[in-house]
Protein backbone atom coordinates (compact mmCIF):
# COMPACT_ATOMS: atom_id res chain seq x y z
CA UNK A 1 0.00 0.00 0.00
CA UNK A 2 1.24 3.78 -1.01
CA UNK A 3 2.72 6.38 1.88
CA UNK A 4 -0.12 8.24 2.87
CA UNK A 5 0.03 11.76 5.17
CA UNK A 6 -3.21 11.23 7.36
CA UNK A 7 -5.70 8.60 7.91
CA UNK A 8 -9.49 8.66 8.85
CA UNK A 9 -10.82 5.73 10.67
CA UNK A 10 -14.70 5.94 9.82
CA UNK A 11 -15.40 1.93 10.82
CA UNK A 12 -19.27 1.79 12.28
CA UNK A 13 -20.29 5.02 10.43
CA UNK A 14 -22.90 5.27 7.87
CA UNK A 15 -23.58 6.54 4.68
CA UNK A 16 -23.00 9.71 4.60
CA UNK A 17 -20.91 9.95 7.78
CA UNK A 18 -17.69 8.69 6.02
CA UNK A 19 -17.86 10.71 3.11
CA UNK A 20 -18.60 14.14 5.17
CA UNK A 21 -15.60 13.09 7.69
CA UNK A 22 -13.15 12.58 4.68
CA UNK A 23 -14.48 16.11 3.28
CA UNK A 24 -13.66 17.75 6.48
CA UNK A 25 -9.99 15.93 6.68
CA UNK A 26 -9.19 16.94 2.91
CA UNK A 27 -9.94 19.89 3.65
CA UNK A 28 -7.08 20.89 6.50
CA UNK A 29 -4.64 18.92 4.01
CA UNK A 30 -2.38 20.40 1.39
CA UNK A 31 -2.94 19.55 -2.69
CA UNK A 32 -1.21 16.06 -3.19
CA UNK A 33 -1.31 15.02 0.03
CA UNK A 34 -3.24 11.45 0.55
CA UNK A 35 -5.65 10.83 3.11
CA UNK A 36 -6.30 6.66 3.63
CA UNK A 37 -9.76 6.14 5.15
CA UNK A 38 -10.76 3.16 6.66
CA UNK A 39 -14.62 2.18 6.33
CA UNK A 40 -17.06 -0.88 7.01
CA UNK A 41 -20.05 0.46 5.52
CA UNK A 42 -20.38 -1.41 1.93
CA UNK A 43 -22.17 1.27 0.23
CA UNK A 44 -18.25 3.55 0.72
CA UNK A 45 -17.03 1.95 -2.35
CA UNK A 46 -20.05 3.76 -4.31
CA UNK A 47 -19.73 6.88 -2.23
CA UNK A 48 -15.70 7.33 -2.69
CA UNK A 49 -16.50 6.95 -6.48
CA UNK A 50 -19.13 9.52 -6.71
CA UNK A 51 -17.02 12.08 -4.41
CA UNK A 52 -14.06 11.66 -6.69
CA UNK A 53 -15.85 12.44 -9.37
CA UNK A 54 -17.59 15.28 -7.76
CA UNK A 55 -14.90 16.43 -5.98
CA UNK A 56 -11.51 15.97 -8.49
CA UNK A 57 -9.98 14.17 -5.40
CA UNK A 58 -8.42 11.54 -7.12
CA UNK A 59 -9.22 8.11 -5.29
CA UNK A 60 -5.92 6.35 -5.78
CA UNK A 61 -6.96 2.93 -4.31
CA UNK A 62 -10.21 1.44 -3.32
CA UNK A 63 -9.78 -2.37 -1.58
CA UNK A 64 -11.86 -4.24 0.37
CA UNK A 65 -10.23 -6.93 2.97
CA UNK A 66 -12.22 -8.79 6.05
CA UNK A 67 -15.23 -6.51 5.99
CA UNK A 68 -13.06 -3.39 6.21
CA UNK A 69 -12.82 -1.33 2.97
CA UNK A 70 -9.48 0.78 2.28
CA UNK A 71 -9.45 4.05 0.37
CA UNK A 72 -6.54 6.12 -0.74
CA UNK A 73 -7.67 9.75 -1.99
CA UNK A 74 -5.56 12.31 -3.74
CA UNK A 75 -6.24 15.65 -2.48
CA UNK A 76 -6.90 17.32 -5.82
C-alpha cells in the first residue's frame, strides 16, 4: 500500500458519515497530500467513487479486505 500523510478511521459510520468526515480531513490537508480512510459500511465503495468524481480528489486505491474497505484519496 502507497505512503499516505493522514488517515481517517470511519469503521461503524454510515452513509454519509464517512464521506462528510473525509471532506472535512481533505480539507485541512495540502494539494497532493493522501488521506487513507478506513470504512465498514459497503455502500463507501459507491460513495468514494461519486465524491471523486464530484470532488476531483483523485481516489488512488479502493480495496476491500475482512469486511473493512481501504481508500486512498488524492487531495486534488
Amino acid at each position: 500500500m502507497a505512503e499516505y500523510d493522514q488517515e481517517l478511521d470511519a469503521c461503524g459510520l454510515n452513509c454519509p458519515l464517512p464521506i462528510l468526515r473525509a471532506k472535512k480531513s481533505l480539507s485541512s490537508m495540502e494539494t497532493g497530500q493522501i488521506l487513507h480512510v478506513v470504512a465498514t459500511d459497503p455502500g463507501a465503495i459507491k460513495d468514494f467513487e461519486a465524491f471523486s468524481n464530484q470532488t476531483g480528489n483523485k481516489l488512488m486505491d479502493s480495496r476491500e479486505d475482512s469486511g473493512k474497505f481501504y481508500f486512498l484519496i488524492q487531495k486534488a
